[in-house]
Protein backbone atom coordinates (compact mmCIF):
# COMPACT_ATOMS: atom_id res chain seq x y z
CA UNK A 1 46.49 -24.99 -40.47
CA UNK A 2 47.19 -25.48 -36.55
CA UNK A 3 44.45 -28.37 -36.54
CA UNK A 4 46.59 -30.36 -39.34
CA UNK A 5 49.46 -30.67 -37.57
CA UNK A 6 47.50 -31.82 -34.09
CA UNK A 7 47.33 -29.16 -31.96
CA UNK A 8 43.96 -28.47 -30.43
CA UNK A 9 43.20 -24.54 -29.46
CA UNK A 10 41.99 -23.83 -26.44
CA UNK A 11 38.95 -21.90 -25.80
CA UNK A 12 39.13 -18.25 -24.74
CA UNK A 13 39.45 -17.73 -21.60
CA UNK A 14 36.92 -15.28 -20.12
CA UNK A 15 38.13 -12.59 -17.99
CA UNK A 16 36.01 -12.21 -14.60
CA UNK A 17 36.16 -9.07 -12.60
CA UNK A 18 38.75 -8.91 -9.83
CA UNK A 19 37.68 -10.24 -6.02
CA UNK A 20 37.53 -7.20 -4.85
CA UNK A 21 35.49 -5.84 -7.54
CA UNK A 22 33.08 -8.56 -6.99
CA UNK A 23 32.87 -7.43 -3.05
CA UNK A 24 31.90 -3.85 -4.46
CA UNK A 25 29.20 -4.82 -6.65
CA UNK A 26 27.30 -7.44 -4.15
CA UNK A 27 27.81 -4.05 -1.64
CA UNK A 28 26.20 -1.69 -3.69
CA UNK A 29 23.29 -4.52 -4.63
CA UNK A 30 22.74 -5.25 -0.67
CA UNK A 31 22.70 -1.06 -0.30
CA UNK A 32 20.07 -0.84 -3.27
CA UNK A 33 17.90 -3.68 -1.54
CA UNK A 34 17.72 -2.32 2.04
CA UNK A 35 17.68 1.18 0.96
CA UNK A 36 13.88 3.08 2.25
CA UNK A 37 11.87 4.03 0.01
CA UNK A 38 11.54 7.29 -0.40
CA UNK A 39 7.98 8.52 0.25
CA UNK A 40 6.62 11.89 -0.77
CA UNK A 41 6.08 14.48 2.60
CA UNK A 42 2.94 13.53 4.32
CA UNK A 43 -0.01 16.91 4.84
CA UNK A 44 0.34 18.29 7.75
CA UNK A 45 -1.66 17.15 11.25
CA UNK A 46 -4.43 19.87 10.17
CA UNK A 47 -5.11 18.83 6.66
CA UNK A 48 -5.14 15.18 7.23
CA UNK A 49 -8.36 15.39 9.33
CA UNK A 50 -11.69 15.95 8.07
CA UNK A 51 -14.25 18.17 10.20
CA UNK A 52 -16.78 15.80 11.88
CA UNK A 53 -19.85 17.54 10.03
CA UNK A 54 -18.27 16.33 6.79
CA UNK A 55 -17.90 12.98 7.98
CA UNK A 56 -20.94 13.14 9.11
CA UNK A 57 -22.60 14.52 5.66
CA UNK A 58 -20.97 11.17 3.91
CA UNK A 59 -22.23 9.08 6.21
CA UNK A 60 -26.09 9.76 7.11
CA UNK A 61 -27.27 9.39 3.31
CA UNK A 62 -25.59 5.86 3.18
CA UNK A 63 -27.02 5.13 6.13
CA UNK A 64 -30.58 6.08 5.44
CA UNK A 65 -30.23 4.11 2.27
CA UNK A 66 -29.19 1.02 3.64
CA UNK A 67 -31.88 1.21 6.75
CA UNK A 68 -34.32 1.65 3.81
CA UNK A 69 -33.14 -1.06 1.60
CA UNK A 70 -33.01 -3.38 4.63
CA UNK A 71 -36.01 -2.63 5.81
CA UNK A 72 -34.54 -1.16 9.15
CA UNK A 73 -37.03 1.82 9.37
CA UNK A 74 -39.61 -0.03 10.85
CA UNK A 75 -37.44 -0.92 13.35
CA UNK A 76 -35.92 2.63 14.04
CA UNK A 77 -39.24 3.71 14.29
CA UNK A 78 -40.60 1.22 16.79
CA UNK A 79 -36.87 2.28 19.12
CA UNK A 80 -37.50 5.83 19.00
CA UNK A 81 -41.43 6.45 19.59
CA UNK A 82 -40.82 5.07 23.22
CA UNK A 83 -38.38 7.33 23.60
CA UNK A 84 -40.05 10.19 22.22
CA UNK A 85 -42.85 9.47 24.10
CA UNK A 86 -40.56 9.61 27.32
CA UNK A 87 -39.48 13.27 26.67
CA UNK A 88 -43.11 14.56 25.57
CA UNK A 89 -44.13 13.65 29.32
């Protein structure tokens, strides 16, 4: 019946956190954003290396397939049997 007799209501009025409330949250968002990341423990220095004859094992049968496949043997051979040569003297 208010609007009949020409009043207007007013809309509600939010209510917005106090300043210093405001201060706290933008704090603790800044803190979240530039916090580290937490990373699980790294192994230790002696389980992070691998021996060099397992290195070594991965290595040589890629190698011999890709000297194969690129036609490199010829090539290896015609380094070596010079040298070869050179030690059987």
């Amino acid at each position: 019946m208010a609007l009949l007799s020409g009043q207007v209501s007013q809309p509600a009025r939010t209510v917005r956190p106090a300043r210093s409330e405001q201060i706290g949250q933008v704090g603790q968002a800044v803190r979240a954003a530039t916090r580290p990341v937490r990373r699980p423990p790294s192994p230790g220095p002696a389980e992070q290396r691998r021996h060099p004859l397992v290195a070594l094992a991965m290595a040589l049968p890629v190698a011999a397939l890709l000297m194969v496949l690129f036609g490199g043997w010829a090539e290896f051979l015609a380094q070596v049997s010079p040298v070869l040569r050179m030690f059987g003297r």
